[in-house]
Protein backbone atom coordinates (compact mmCIF):
# COMPACT_ATOMS: atom_id res chain seq x y z
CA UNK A 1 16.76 4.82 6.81
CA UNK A 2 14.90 8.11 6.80
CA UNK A 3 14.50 9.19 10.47
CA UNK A 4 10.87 8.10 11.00
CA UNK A 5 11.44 4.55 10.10
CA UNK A 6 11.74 1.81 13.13
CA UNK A 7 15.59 1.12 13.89
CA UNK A 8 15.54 -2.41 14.27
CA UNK A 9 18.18 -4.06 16.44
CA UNK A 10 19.50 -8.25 16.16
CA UNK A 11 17.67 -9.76 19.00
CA UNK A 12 21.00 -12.06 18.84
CA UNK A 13 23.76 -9.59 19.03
CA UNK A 14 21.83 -6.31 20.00
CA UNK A 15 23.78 -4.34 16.94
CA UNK A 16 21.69 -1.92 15.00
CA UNK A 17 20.63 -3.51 11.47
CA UNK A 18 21.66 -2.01 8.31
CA UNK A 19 20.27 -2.28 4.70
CA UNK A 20 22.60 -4.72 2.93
CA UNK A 21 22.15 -7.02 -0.71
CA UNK A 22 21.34 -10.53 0.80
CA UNK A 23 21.10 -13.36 -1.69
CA UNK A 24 18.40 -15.93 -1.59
CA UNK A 25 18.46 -19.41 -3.18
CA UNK A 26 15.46 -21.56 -3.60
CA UNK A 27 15.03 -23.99 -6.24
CA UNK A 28 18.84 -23.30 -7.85
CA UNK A 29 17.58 -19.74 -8.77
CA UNK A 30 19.53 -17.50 -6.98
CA UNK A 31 17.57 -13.71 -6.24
CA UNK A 32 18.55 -10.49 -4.00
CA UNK A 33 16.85 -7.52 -2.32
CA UNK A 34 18.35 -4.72 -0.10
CA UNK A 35 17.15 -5.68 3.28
CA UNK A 36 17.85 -4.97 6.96
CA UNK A 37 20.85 -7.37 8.29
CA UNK A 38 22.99 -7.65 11.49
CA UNK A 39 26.41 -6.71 10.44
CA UNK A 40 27.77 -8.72 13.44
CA UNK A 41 26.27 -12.38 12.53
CA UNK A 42 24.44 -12.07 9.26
CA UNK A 43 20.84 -12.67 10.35
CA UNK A 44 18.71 -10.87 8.06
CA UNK A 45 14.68 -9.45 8.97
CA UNK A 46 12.48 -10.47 6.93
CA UNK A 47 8.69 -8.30 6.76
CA UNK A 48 5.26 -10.32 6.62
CA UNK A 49 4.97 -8.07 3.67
CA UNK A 50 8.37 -9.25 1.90
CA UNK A 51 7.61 -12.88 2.90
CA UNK A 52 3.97 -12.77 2.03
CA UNK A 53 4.81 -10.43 -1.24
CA UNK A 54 7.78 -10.88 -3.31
CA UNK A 55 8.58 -13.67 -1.84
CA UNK A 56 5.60 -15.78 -2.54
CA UNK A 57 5.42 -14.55 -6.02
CA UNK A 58 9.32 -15.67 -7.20
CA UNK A 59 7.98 -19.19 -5.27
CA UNK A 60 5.00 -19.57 -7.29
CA UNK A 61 7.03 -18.55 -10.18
CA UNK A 62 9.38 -20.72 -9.98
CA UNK A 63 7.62 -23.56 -9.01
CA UNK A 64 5.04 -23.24 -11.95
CA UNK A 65 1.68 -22.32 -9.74
């Protein structure tokens, strides 16, 4: 993370998240993105923007919107 980005901690575990490849499955498509992810349970953040942005667009894709 460069040094002026927010270190975000797991609200579960309180370890520091890192950037790791997390794979998604929706619809038996399987997708992944680099995204922050607590290295102690797994729980990955999620952004409004990536939920709202990428996201949204593989759903509509895949669902034929």
């Amino acid at each position: 993370m460069a040094t002026d980005e927010k270190k975000w901690v797991c609200r579960k575990c309180g370890e520091p998240l890192v950037i790791q490849k997390t794979l998604f499955t929706y619809l038996e498509h399987n997708f992944s993105e680099n995204l922050p992810r607590c290295p102690k349970c797994g729980k990955v953040f999620i952004t409004p923007e990536l939920a709202n942005g990428r996201m949204t667009e593989v759903e509509c894709m895949l669902e034929g919107k």
